[in-house]
N, C-alpha and C. Protein backbone atom coordinates (compact mmCIF):
# COMPACT_ATOMS: atom_id res chain seq x y z
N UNK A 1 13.24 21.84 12.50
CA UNK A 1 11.89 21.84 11.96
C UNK A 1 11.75 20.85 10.81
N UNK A 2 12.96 21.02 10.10
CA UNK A 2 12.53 19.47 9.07
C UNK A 2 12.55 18.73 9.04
N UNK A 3 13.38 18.28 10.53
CA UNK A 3 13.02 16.85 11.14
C UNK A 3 12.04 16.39 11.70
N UNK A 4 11.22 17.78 12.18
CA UNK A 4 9.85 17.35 13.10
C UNK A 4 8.76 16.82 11.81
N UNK A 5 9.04 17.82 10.46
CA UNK A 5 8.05 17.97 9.29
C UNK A 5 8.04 16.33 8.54
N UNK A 6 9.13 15.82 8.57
CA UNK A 6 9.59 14.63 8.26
C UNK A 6 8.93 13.29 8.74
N UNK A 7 8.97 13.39 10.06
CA UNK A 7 8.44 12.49 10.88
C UNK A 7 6.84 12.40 10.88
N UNK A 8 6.16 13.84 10.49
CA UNK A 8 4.84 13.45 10.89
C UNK A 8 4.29 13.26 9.58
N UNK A 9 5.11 13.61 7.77
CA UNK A 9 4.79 12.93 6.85
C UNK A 9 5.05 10.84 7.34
N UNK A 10 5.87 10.66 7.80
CA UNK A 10 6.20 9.56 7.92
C UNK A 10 5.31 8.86 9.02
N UNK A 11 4.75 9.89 9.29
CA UNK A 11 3.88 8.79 10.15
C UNK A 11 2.31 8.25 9.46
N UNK A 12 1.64 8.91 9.01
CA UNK A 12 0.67 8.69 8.19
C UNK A 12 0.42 7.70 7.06
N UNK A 13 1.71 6.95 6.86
CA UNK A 13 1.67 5.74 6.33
C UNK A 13 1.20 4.64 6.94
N UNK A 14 1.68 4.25 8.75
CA UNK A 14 1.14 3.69 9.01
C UNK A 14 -0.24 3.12 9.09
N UNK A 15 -0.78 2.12 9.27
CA UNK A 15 -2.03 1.70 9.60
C UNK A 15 -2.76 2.05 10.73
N UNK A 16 -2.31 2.56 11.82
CA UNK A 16 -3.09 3.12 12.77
C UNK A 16 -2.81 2.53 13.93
N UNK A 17 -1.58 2.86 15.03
CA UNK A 17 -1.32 2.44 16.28
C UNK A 17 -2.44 2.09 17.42
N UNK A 18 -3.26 3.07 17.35
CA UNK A 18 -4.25 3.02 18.56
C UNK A 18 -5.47 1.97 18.23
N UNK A 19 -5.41 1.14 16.84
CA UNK A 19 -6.36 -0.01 16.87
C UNK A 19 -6.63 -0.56 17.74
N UNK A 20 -7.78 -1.84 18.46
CA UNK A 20 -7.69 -2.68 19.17
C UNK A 20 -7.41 -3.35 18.57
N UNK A 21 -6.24 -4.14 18.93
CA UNK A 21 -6.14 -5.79 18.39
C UNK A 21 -7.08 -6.99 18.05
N UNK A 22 -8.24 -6.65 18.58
CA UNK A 22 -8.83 -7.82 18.68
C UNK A 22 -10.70 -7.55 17.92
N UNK A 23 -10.14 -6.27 17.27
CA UNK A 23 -11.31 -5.68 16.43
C UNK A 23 -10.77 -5.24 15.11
N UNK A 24 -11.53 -5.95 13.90
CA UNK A 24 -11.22 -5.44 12.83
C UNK A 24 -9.54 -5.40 12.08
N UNK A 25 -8.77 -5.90 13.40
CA UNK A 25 -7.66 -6.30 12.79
C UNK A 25 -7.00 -7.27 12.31
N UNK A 26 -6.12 -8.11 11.43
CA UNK A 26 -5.48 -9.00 11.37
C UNK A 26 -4.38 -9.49 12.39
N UNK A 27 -5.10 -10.64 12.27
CA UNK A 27 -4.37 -11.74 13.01
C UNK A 27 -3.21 -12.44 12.82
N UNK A 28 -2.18 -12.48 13.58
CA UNK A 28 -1.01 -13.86 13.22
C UNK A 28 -1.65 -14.81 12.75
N UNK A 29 -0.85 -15.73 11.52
CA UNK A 29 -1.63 -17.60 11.15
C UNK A 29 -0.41 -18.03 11.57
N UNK A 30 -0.83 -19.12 11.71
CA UNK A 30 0.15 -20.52 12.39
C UNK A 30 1.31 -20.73 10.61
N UNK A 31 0.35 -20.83 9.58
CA UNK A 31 0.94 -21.11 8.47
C UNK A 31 1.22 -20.00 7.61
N UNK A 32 2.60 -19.46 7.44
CA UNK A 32 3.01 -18.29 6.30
C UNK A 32 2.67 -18.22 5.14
N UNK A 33 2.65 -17.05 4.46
CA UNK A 33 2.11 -17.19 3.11
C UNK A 33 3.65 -16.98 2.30
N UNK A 34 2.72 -18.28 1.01
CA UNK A 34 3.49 -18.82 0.18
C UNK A 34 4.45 -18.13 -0.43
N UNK A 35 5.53 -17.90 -0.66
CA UNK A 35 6.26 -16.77 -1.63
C UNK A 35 5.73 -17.40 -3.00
N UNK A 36 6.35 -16.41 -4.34
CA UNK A 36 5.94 -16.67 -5.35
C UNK A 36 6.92 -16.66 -6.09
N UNK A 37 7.31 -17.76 -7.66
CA UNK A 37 8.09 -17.47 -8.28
C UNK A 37 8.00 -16.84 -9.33
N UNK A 38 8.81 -15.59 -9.68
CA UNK A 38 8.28 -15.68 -10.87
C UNK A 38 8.03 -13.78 -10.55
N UNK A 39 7.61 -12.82 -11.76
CA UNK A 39 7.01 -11.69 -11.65
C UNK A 39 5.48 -11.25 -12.38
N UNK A 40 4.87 -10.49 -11.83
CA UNK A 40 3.57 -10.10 -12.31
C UNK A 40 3.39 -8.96 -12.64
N UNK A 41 2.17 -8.74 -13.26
CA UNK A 41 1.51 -7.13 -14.00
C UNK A 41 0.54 -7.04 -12.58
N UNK A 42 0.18 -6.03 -12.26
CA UNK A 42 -1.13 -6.43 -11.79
C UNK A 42 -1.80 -4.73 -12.34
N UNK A 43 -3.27 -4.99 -12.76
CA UNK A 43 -4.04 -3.85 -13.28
C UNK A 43 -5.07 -3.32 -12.41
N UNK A 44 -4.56 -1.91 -11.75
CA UNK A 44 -5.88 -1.81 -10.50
C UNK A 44 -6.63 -0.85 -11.70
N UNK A 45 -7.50 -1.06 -11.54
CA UNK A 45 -8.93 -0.50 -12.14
C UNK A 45 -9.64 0.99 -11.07
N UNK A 46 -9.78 1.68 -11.36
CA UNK A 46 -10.02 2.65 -10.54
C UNK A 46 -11.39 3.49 -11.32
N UNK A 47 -12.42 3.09 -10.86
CA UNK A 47 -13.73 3.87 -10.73
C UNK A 47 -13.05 5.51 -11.21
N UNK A 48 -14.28 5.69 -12.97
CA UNK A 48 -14.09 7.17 -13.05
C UNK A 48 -12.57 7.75 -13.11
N UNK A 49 -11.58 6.72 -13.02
CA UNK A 49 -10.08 7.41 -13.76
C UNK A 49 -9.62 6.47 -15.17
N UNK A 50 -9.16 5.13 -14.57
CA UNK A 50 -9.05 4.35 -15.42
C UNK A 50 -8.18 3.21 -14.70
N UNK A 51 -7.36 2.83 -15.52
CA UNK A 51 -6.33 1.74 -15.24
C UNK A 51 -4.81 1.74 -14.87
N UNK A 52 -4.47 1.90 -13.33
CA UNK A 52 -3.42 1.79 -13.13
C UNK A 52 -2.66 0.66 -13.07
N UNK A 53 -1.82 0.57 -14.13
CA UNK A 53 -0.31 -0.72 -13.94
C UNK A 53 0.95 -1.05 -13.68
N UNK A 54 1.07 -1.94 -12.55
CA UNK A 54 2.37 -2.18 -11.67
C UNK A 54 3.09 -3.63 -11.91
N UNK A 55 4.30 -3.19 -12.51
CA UNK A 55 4.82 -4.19 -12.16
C UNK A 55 5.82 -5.09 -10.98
N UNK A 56 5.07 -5.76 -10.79
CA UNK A 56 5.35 -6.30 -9.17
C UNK A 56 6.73 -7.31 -9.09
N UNK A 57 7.49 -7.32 -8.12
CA UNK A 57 9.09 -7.53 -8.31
C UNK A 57 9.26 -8.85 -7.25
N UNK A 58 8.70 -9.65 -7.57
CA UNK A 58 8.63 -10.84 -6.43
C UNK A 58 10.50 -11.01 -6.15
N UNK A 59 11.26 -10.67 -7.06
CA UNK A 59 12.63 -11.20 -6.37
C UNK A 59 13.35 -9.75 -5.56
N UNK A 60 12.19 -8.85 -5.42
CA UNK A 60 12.76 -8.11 -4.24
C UNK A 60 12.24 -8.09 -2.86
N UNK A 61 10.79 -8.87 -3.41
CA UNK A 61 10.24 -8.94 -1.85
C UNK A 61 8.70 -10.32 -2.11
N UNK A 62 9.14 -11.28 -1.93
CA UNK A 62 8.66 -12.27 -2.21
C UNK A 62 6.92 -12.47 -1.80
N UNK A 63 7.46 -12.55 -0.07
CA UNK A 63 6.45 -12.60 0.77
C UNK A 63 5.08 -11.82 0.32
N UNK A 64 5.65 -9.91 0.29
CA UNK A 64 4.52 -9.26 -0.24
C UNK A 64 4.07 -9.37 -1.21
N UNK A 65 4.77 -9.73 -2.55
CA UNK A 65 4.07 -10.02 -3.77
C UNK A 65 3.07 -11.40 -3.89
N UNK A 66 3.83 -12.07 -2.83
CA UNK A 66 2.41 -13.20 -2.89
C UNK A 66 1.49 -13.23 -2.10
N UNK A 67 1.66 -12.28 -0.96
CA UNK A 67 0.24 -12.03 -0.34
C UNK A 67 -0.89 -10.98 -0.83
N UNK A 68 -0.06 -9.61 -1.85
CA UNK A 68 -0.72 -8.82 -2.70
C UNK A 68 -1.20 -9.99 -4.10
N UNK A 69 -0.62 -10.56 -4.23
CA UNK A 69 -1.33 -11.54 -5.80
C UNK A 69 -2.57 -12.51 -5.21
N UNK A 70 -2.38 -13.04 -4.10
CA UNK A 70 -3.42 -14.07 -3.22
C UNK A 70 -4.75 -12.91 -3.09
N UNK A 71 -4.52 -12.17 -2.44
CA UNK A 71 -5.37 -11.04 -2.02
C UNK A 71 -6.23 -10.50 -3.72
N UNK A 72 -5.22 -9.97 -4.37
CA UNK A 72 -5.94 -9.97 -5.51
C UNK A 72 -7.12 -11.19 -6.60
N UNK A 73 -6.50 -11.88 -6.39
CA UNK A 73 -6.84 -13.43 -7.41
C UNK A 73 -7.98 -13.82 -6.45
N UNK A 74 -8.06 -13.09 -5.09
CA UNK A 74 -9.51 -13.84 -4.37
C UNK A 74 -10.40 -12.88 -4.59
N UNK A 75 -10.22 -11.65 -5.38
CA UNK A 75 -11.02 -10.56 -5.16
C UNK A 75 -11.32 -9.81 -4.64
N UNK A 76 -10.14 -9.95 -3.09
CA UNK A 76 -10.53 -8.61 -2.05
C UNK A 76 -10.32 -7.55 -2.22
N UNK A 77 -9.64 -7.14 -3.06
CA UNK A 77 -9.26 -5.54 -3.48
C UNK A 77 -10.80 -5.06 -4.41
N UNK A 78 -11.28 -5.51 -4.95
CA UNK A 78 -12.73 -5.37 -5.83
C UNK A 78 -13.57 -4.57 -4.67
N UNK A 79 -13.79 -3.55 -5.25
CA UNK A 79 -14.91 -2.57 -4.58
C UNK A 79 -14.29 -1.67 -3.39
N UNK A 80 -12.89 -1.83 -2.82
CA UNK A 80 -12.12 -1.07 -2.10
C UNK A 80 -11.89 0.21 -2.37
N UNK A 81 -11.30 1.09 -1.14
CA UNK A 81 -11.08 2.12 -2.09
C UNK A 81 -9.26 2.69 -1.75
N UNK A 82 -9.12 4.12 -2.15
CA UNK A 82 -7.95 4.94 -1.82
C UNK A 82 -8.31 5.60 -0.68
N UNK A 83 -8.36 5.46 0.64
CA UNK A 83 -8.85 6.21 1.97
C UNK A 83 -7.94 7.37 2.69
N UNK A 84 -6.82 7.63 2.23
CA UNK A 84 -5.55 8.69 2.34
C UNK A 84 -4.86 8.63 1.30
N UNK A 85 -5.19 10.00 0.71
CA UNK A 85 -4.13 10.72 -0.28
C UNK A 85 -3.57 12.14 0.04
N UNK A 86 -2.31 12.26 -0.07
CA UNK A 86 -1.82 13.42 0.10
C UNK A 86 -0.86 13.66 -1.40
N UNK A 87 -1.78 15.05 -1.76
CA UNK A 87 -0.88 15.50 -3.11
C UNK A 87 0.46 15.69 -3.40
N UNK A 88 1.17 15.36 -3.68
CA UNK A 88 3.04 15.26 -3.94
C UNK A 88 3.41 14.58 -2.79
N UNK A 89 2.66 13.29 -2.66
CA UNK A 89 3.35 12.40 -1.66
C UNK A 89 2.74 11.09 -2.50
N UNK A 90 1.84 10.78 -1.21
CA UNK A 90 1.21 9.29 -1.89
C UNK A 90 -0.31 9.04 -1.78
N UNK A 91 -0.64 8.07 -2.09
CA UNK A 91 -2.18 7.98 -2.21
C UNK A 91 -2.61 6.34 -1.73
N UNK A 92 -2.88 5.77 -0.51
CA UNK A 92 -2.86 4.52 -0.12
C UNK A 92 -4.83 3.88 0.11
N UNK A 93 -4.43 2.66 0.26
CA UNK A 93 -5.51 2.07 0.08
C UNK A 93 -5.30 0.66 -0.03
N UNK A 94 -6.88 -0.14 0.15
CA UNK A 94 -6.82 -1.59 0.38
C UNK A 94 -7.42 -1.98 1.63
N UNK A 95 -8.02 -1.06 1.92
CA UNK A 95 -8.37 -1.32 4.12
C UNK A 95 -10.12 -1.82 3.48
N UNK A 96 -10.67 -2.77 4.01
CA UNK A 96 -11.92 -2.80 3.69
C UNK A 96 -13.11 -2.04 4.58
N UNK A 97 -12.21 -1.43 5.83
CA UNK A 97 -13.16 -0.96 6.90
C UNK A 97 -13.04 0.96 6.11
N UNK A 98 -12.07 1.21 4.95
CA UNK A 98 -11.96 2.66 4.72
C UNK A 98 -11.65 3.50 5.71
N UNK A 99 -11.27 3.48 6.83
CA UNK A 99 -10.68 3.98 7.84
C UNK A 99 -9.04 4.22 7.76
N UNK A 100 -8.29 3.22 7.44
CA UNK A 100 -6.54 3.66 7.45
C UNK A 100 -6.51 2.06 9.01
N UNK A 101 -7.33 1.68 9.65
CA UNK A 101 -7.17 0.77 10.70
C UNK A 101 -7.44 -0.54 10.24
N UNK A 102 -8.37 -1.11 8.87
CA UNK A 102 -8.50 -2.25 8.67
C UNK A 102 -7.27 -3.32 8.21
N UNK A 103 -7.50 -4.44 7.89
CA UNK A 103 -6.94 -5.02 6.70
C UNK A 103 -7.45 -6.61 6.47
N UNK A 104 -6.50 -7.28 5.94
CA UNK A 104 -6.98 -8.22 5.62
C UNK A 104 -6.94 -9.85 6.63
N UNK A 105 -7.06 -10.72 6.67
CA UNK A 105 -7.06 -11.99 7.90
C UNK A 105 -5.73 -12.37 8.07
N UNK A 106 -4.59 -11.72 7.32
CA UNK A 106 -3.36 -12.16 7.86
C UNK A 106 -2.09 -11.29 7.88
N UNK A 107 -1.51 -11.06 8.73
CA UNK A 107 -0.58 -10.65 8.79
C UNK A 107 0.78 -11.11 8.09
N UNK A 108 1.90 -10.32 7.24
CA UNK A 108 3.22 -10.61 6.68
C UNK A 108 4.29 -10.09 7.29
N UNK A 109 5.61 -10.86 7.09
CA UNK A 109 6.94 -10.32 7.46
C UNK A 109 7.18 -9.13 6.50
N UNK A 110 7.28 -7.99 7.24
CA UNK A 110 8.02 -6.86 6.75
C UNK A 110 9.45 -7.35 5.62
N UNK A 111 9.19 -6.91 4.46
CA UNK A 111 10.56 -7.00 3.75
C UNK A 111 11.38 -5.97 3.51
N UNK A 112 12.06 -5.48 4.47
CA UNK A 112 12.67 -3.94 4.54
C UNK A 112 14.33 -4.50 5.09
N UNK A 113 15.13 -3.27 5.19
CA UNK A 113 16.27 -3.41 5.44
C UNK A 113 16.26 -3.36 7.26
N UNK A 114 15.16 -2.67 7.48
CA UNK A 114 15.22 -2.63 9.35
C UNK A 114 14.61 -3.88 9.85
N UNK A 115 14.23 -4.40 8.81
CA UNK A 115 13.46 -6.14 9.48
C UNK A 115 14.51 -6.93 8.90
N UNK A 116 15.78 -6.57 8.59
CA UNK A 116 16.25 -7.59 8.17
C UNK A 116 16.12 -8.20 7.05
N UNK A 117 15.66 -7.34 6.06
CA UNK A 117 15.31 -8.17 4.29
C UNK A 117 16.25 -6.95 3.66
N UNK A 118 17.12 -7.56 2.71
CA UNK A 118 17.55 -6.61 1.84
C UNK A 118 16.30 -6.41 0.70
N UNK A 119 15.87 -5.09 0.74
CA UNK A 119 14.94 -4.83 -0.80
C UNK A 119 15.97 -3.94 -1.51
N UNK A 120 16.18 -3.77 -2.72
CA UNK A 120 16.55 -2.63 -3.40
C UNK A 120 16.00 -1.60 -4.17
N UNK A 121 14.65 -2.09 -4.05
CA UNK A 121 13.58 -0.97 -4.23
C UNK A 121 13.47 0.09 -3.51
N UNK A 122 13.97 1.44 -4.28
CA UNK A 122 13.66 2.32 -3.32
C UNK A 122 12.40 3.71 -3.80
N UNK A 123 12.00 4.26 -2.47
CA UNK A 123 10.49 4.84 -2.86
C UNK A 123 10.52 6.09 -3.54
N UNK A 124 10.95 5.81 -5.04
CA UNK A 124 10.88 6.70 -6.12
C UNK A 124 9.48 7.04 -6.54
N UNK A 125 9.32 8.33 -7.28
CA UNK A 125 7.50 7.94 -8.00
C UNK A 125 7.47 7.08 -8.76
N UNK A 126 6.30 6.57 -8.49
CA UNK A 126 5.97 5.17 -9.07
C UNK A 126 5.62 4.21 -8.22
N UNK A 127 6.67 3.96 -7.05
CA UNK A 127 7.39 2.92 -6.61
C UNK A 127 5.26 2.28 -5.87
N UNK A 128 5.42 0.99 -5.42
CA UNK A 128 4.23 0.70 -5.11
C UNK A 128 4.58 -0.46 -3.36
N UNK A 129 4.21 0.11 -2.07
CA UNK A 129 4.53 -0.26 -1.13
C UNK A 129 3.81 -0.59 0.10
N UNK A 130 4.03 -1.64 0.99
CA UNK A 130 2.94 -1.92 2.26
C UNK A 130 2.90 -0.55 3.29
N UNK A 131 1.41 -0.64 3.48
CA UNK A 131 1.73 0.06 4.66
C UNK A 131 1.42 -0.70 6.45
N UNK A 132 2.07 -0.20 7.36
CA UNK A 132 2.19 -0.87 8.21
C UNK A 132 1.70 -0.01 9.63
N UNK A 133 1.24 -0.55 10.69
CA UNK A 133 1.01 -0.08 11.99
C UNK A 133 3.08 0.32 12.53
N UNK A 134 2.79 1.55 12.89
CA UNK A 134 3.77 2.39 13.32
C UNK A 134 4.67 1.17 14.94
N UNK A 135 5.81 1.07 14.75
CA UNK A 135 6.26 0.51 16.07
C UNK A 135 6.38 -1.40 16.11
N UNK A 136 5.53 -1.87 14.51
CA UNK A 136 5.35 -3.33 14.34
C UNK A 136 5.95 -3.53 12.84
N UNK A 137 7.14 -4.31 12.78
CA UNK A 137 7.93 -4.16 10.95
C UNK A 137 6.76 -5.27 10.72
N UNK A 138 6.07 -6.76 11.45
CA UNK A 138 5.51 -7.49 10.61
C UNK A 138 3.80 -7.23 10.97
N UNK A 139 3.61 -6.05 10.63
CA UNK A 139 2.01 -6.11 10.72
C UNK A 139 1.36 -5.66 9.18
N UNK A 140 2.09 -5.06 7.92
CA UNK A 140 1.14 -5.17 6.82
C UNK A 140 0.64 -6.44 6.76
N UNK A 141 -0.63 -6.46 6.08
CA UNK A 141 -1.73 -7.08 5.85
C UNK A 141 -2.07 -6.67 4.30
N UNK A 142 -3.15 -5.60 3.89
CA UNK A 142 -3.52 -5.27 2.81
C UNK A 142 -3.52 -4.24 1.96
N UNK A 143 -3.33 -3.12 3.49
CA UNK A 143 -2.98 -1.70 2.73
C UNK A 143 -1.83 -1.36 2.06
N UNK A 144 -1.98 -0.90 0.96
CA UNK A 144 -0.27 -0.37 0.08
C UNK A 144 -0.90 1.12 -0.64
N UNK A 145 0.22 1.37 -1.04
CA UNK A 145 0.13 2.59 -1.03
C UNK A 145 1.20 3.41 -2.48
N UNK A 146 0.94 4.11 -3.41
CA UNK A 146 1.28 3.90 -4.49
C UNK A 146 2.34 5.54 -4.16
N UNK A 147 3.74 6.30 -4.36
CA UNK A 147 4.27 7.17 -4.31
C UNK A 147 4.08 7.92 -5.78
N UNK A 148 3.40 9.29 -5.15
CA UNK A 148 3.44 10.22 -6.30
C UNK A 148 4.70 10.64 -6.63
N UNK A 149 5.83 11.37 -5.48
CA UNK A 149 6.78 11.65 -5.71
C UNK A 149 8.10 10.73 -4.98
N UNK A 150 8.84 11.33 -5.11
CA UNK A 150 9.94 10.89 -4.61
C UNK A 150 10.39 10.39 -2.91
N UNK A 151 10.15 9.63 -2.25
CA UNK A 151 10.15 9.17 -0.68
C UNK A 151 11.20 8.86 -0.54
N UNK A 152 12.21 8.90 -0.56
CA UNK A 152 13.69 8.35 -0.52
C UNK A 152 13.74 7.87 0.95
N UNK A 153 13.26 8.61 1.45
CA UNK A 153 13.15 8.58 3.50
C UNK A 153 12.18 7.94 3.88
N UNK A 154 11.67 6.88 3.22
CA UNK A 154 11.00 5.62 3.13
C UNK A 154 11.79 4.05 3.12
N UNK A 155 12.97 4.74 2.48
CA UNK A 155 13.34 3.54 2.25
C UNK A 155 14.10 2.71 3.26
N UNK A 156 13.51 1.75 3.79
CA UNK A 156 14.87 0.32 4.69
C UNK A 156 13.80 0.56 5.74
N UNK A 157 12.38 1.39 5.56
CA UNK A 157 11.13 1.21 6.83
C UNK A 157 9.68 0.35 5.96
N UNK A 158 9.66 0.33 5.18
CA UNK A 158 8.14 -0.29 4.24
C UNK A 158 8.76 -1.13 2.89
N UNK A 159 8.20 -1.79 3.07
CA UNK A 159 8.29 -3.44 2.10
C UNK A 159 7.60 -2.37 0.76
N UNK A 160 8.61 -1.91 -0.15
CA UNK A 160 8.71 -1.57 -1.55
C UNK A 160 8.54 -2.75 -2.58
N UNK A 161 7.39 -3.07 -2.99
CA UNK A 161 7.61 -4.22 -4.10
C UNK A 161 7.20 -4.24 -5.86
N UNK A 162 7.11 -3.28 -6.20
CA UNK A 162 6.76 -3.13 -7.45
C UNK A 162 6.94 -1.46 -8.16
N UNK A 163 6.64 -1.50 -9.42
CA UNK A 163 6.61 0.07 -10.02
C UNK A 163 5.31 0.27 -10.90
N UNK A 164 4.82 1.40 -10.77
CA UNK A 164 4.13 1.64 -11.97
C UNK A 164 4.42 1.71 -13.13
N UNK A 165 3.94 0.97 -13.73
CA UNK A 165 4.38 1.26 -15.79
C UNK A 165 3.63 2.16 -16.51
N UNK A 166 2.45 2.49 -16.71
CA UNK A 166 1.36 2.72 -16.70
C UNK A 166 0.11 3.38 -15.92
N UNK A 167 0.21 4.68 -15.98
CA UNK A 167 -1.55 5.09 -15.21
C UNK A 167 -0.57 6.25 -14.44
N UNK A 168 0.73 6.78 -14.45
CA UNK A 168 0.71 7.83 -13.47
C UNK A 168 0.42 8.87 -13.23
N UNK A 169 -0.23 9.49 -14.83
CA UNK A 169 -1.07 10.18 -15.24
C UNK A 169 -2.22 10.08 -14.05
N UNK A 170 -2.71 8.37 -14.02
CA UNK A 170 -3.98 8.60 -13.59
C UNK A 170 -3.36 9.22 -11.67
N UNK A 171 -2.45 8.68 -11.08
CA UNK A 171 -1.99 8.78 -9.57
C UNK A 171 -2.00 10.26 -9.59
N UNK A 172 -1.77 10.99 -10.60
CA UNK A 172 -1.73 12.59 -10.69
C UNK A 172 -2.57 12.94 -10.39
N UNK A 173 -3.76 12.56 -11.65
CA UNK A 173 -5.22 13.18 -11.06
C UNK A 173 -6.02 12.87 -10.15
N UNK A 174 -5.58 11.51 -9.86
CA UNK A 174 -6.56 11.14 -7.92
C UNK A 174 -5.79 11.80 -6.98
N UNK A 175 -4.59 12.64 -6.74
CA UNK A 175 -3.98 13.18 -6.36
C UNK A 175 -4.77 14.71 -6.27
N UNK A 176 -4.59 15.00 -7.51
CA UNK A 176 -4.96 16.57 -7.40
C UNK A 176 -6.65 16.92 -7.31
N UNK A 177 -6.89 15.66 -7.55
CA UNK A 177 -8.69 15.81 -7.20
C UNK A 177 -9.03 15.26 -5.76
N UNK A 178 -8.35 14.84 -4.91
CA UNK A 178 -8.70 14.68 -3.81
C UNK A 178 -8.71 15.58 -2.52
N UNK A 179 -9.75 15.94 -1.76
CA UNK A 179 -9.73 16.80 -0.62
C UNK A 179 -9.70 16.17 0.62
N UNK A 180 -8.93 16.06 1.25
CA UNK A 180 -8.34 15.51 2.61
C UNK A 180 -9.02 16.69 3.89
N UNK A 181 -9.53 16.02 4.74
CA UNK A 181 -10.29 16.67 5.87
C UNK A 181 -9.31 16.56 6.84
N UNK A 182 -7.97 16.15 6.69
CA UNK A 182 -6.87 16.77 7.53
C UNK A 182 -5.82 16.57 6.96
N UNK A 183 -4.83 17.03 8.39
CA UNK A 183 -3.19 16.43 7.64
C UNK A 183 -2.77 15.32 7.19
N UNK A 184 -3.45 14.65 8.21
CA UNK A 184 -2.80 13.38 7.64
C UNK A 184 -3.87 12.48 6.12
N UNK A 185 -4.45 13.19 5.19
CA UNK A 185 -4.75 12.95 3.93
C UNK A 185 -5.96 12.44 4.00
N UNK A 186 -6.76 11.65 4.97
CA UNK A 186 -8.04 11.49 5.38
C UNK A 186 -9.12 11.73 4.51
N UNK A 187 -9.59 10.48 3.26
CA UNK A 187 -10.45 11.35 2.09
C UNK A 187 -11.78 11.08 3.22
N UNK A 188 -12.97 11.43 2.95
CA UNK A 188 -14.18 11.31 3.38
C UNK A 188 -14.59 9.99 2.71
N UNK A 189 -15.49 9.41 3.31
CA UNK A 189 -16.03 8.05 2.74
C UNK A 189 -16.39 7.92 1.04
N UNK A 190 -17.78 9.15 1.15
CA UNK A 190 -17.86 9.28 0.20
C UNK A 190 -16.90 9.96 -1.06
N UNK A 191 -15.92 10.26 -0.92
CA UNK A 191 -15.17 11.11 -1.67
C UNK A 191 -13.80 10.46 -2.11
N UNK A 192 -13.81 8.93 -1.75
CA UNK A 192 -13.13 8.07 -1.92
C UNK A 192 -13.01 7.02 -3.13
N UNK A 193 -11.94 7.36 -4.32
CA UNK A 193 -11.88 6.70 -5.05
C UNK A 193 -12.21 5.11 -4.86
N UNK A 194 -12.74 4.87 -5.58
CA UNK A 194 -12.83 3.26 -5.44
C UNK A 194 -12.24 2.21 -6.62
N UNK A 195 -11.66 1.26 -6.00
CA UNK A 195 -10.87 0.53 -6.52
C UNK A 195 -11.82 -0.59 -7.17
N UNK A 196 -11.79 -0.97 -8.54
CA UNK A 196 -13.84 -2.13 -8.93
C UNK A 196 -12.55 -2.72 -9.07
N UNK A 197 -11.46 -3.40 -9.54
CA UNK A 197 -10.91 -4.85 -9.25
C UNK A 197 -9.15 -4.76 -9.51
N UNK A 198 -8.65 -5.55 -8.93
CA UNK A 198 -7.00 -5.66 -9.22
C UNK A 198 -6.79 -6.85 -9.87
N UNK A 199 -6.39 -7.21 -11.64
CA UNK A 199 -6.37 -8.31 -11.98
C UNK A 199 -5.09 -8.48 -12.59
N UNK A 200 -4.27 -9.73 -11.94
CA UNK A 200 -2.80 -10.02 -11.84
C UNK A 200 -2.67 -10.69 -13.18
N UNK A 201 -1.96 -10.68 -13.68
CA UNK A 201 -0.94 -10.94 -15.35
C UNK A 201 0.41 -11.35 -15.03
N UNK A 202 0.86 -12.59 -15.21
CA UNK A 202 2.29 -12.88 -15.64
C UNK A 202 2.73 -12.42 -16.25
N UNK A 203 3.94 -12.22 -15.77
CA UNK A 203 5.14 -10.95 -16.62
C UNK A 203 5.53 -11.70 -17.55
């Protein structure tokens, strides 16, 4: 039984298997995105809580920190929201369709130990990570997803790239104020924290 209980927390990270490909989802580009040198702050702003801050670990996972800093610095995270939270787990977000199926125009290489990337980030509270379509290591795009508690059984499956410094106070209370219309954490549209901007800071 705690293997079955295991698996179906673990599945709800994903982005949503049964998407169509060719609606609302991200696409392969011909050209990869840039890695980055170097580490960042980044400050998500959260409507009615306050200011959550992560510091983002580009030398554990390159790729994602520069497609989360690109994504940020263009403004797509501005006006987004948190669309699945589950209390003493995690609370994810970044989909612009608010469904758990959107994301953003490009797809990244998974930086995990099962795709072949050593990270050493592992999904402690705090920890700040992609989420991905179930069965595909390179399909994050935009959704990530912030750990209230401890995920250890996360780790070497989702590109871990940063920690919270700051605000877990606030991950507490969007946590314990959120009502999920099922298991798998499902906030209602309206009942969905919203994210007004993510603005990146050199470390």
């Amino acid at each position: 039984m705690a293997a079955v209980a295991g698996l179906c927390v673990f599945a709800i990270l994903v982005l949503g298997s049964s998407r169509n490909r060719n609606q609302s989802q991200p696409q392969e580009t011909e050209e990869p995105v840039q890695t980055v040198a170097g580490d960042y702050f980044a400050d998500i702003a959260v409507q009615d809580y306050g200011t959550i801050t992560v510091a983002l670990d580009a030398s554990a996972a390159p790729i994602t920190v520069a497609n989360f800093v690109s994504l940020a610095e263009s403004g797509f995270y501005d006006g987004l929201t948190f669309h699945r939270i589950m209390d003493g787990f995690m609370m994810q977000g970044g989909d612009p369709t608010g469904t758990g199926s959107g994301g953003s125009e490009d797809l990244i290489e998974g930086e995990f130990t099962a795709n072949g990337h050593e990270n050493p980030i592992s999904h402690l509270r705090g920890t700040i990570s992609m989420a991905r379509r179930s069965g595909d290591n390179n399909s994050a795009s935009s959704q990530f997803f912030i750990v209230q508690s401890d995920s250890t059984f996360l780790d070497g499956q989702y590109a871990a790239f940063g920690h919270v410094t700051e605000g877990m106070d606030l991950v507490d209370r969007i946590c314990a104020d959120a009502n999920p219309i099922d298991d798998n954490g499902t906030i209602s549209p309206e009942d969905q924290p919203v994210i007004t901007s993510v603005t990146i800071r050199e470390a």
